[in-house]
N, C-alpha and C. Protein backbone atom coordinates (compact mmCIF):
# COMPACT_ATOMS: atom_id res chain seq x y z
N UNK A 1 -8.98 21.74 3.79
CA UNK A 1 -10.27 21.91 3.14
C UNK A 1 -11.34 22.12 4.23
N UNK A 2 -12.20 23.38 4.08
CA UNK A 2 -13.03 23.44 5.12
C UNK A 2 -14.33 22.32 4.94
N UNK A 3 -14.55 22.37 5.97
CA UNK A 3 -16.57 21.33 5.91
C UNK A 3 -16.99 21.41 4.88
N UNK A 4 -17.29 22.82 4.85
CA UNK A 4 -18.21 23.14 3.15
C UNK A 4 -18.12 22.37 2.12
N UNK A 5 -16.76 22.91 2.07
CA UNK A 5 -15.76 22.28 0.34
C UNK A 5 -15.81 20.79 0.78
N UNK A 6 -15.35 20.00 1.54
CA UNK A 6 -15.43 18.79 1.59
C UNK A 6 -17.13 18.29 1.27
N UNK A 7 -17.80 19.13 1.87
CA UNK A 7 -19.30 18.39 1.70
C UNK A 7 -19.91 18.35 0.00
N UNK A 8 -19.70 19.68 -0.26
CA UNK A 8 -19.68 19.92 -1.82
C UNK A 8 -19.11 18.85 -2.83
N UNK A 9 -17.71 18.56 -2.59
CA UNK A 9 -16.93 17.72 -2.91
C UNK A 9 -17.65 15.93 -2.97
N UNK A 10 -18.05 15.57 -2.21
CA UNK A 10 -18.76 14.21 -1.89
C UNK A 10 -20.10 14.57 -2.46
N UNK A 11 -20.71 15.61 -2.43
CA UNK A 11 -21.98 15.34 -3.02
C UNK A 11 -21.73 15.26 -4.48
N UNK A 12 -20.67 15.90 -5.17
CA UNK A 12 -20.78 16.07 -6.29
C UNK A 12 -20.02 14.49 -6.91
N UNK A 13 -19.00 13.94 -6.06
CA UNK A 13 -19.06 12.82 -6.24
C UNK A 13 -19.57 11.65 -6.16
N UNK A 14 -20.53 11.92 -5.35
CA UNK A 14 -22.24 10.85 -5.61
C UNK A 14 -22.87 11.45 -6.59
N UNK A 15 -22.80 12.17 -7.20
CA UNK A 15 -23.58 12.40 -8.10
C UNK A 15 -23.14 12.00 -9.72
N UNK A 16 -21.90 12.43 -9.47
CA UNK A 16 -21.24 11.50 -10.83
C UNK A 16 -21.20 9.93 -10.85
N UNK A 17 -21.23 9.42 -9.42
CA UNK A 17 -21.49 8.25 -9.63
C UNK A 17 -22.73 7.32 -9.88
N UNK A 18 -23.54 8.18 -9.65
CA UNK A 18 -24.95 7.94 -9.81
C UNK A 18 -25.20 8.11 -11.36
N UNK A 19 -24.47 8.64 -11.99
CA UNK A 19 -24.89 9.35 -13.53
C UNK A 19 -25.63 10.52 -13.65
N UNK A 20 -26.02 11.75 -12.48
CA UNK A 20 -26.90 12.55 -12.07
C UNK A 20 -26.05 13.76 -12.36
N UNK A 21 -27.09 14.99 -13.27
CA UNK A 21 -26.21 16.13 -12.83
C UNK A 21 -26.87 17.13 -12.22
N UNK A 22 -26.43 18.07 -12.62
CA UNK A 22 -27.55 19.34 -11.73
C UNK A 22 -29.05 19.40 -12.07
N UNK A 23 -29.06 19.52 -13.61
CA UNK A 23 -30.54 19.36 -13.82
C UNK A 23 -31.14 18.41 -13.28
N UNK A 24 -30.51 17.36 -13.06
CA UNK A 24 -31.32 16.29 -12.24
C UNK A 24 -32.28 16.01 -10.56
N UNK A 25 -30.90 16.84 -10.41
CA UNK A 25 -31.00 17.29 -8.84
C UNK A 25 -32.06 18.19 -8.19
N UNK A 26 -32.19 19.50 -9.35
CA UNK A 26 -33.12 21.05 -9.39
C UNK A 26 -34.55 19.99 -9.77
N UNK A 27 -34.61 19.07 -10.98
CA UNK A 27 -35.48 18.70 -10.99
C UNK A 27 -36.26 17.92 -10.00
N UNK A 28 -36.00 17.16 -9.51
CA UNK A 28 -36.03 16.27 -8.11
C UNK A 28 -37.21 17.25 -7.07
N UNK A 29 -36.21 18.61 -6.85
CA UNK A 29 -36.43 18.98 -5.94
C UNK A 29 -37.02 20.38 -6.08
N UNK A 30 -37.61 20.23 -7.53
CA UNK A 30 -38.61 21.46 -8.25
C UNK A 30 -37.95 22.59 -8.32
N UNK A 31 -36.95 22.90 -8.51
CA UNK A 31 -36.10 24.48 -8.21
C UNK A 31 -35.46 24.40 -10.38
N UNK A 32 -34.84 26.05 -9.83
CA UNK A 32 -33.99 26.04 -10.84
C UNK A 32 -32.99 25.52 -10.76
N UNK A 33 -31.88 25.69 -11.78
CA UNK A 33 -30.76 24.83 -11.56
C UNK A 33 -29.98 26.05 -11.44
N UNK A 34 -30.57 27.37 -12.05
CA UNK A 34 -29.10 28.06 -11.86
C UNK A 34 -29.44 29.22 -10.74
């Protein structure tokens, strides 16, 4: 698994553990989500 995919991978699993999904994230950080 390169860096990338691993980093992707852990963020997206803090994020499920948090209860957070994308909209959450875009929102946060004023962007779109898609």
């Amino acid at each position: 698994m390169t860096e990338t995919a691993q980093l992707i991978d852990t963020l997206k699993r803090l994020l499920k553990a948090q209860g957070m999904t994308y909209r959450d994230v875009a929102r946060a950080l004023d962007v779109s989500e898609t």
